[in-house]
N, C-alpha and C. Protein backbone atom coordinates (compact mmCIF):
# COMPACT_ATOMS: atom_id res chain seq x y z
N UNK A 1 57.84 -40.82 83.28
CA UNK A 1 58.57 -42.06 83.27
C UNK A 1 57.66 -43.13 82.67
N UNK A 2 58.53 -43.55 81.83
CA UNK A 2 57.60 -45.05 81.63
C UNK A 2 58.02 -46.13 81.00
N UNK A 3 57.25 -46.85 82.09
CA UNK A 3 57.88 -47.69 82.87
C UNK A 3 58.46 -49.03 81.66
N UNK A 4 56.99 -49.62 80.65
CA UNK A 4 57.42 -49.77 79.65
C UNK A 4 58.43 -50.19 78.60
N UNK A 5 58.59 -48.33 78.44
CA UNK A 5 59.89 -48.17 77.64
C UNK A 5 61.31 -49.01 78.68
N UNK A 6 61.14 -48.08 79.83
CA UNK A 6 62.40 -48.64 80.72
C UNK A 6 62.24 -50.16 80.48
N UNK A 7 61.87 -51.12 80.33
CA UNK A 7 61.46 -52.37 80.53
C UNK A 7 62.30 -52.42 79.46
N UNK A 8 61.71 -52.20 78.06
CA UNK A 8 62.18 -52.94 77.05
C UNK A 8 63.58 -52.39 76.44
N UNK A 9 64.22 -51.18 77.91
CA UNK A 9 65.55 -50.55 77.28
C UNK A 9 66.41 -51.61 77.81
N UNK A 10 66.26 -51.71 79.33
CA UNK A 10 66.45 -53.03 80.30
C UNK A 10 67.32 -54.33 79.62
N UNK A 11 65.94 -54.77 78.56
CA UNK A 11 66.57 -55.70 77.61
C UNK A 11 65.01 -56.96 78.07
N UNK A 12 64.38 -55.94 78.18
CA UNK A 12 62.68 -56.88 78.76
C UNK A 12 61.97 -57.32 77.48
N UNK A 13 61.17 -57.81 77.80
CA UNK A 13 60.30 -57.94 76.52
C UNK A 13 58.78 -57.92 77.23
N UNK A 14 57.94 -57.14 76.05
CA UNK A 14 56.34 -56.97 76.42
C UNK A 14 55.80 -57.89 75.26
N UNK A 15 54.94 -59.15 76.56
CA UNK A 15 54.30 -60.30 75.00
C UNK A 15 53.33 -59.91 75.23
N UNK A 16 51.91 -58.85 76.41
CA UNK A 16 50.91 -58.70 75.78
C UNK A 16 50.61 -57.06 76.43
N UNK A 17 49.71 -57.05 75.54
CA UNK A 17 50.09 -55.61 75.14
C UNK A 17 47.98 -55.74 74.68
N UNK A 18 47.25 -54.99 75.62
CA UNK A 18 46.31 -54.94 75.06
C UNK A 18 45.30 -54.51 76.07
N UNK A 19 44.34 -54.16 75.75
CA UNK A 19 43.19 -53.43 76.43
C UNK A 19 41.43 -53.84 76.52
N UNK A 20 41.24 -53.98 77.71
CA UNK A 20 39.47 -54.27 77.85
C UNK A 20 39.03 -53.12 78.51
N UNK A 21 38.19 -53.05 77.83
CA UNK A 21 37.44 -51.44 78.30
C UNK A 21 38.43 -50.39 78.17
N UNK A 22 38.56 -49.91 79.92
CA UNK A 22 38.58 -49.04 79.90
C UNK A 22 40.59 -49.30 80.92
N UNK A 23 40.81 -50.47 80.80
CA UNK A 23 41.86 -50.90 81.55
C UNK A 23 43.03 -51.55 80.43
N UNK A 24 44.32 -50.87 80.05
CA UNK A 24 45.13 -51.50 79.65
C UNK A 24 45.93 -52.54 80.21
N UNK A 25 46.22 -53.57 79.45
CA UNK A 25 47.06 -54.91 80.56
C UNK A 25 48.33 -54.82 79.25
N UNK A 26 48.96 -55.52 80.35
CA UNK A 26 50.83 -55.37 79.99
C UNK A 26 51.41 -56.45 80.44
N UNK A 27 52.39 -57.63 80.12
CA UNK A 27 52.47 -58.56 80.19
C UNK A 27 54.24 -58.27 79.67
N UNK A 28 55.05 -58.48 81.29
CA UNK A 28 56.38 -58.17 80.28
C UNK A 28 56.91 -59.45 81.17
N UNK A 29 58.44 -59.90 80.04
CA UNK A 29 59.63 -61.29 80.56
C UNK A 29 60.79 -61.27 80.11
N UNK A 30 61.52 -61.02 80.41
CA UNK A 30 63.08 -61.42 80.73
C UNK A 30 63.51 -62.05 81.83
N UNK A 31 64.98 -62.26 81.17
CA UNK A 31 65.72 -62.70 82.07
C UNK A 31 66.15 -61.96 83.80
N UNK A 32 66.34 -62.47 84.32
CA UNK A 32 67.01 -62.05 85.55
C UNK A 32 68.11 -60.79 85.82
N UNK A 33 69.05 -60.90 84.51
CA UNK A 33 69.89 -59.98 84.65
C UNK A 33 69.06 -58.50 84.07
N UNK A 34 67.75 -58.48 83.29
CA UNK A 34 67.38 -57.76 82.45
C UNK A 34 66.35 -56.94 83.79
N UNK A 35 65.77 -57.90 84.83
CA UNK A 35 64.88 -57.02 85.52
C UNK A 35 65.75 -56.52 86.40
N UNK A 36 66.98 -57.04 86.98
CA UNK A 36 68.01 -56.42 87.49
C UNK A 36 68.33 -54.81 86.88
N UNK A 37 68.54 -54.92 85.68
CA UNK A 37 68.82 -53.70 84.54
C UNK A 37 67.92 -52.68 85.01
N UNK A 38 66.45 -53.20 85.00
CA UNK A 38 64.89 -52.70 84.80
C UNK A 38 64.74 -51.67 86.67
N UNK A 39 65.15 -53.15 87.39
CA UNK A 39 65.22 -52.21 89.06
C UNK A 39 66.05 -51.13 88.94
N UNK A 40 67.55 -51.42 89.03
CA UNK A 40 68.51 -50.06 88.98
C UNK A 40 67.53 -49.00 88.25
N UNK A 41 67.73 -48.93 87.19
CA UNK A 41 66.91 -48.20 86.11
C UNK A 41 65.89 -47.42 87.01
N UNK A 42 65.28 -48.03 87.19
CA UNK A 42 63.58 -47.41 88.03
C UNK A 42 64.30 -46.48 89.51
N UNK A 43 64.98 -47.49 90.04
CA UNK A 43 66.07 -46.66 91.20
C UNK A 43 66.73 -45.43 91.17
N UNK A 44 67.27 -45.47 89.95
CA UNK A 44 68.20 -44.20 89.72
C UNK A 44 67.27 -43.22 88.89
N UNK A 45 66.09 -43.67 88.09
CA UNK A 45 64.91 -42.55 87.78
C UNK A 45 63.87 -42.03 89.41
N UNK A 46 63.49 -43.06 89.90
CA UNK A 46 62.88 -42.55 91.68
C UNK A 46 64.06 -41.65 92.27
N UNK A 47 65.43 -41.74 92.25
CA UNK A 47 66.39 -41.05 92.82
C UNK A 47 66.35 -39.12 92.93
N UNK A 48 65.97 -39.66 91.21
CA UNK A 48 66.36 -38.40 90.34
C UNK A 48 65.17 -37.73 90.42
N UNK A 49 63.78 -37.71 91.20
CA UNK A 49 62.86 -37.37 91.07
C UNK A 49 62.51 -37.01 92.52
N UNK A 50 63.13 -37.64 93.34
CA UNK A 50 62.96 -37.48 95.07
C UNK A 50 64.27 -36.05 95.08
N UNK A 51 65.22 -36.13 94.37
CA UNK A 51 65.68 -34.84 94.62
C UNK A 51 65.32 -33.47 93.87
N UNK A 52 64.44 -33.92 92.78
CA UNK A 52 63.73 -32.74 92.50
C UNK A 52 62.92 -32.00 93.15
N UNK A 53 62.17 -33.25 93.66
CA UNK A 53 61.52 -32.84 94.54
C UNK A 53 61.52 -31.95 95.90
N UNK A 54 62.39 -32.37 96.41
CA UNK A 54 63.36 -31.96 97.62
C UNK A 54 63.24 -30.76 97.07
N UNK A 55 64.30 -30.14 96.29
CA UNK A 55 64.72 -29.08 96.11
C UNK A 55 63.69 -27.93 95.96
N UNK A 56 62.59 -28.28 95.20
CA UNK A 56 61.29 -27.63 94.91
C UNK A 56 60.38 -27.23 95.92
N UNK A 57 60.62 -28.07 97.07
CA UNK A 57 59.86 -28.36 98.74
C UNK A 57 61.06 -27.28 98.70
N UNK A 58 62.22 -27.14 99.15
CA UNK A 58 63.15 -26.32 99.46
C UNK A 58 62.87 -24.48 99.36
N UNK A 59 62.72 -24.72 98.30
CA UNK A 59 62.03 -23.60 97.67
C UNK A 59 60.96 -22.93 97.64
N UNK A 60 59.77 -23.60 98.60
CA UNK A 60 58.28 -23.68 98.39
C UNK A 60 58.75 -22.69 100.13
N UNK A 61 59.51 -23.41 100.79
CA UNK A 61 59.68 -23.14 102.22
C UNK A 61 60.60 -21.92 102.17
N UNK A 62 61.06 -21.73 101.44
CA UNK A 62 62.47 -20.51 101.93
C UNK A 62 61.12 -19.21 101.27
N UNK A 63 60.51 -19.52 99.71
CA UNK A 63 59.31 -18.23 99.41
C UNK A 63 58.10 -18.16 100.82
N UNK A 64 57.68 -19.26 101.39
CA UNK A 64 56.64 -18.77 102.01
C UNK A 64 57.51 -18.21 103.51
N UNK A 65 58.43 -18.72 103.78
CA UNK A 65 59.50 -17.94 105.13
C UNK A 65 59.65 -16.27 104.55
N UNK A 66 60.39 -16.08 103.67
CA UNK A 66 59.76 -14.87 103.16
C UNK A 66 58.79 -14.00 102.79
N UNK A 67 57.24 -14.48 102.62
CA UNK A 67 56.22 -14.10 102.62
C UNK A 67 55.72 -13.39 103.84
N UNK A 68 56.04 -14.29 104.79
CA UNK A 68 55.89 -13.91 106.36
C UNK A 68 56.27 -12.58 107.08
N UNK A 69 57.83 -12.35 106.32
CA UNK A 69 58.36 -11.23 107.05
C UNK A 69 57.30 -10.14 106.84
């Protein structure tokens, strides 16, 4: 995911964009309705990733329940 891109699909804008050392900095602004866009967005990508997850935990538990027998 990143985060970024989602920003500037949103309808965000990134004015700085640049790096010291060994640390990149990121500087993003829009409007209200755009970080609105940007939350959902991030919401429904965390969504989609907590049930992958799940399912994979699901799976991790039903192979080692079977390992056992």
């Amino acid at each position: 995911m990143n985060l970024l891109e989602m920003a500037r699909e949103s309808g965000m804008t990134v004015i700085l964009d640049g790096r010291i050392g060994r640390e990149e900095y990121h500087s993003v602004c829009g409007s209200l309705a755009a970080f609105e866009q940007f939350a959902n967005a991030l919401r429904m990508v965390t969504a989609s990733e907590n049930v992958t997850r799940s399912d994979r935990d699901d799976e991790e538990i039903a192979f080692s329940h079977q390992r056992r027998r």
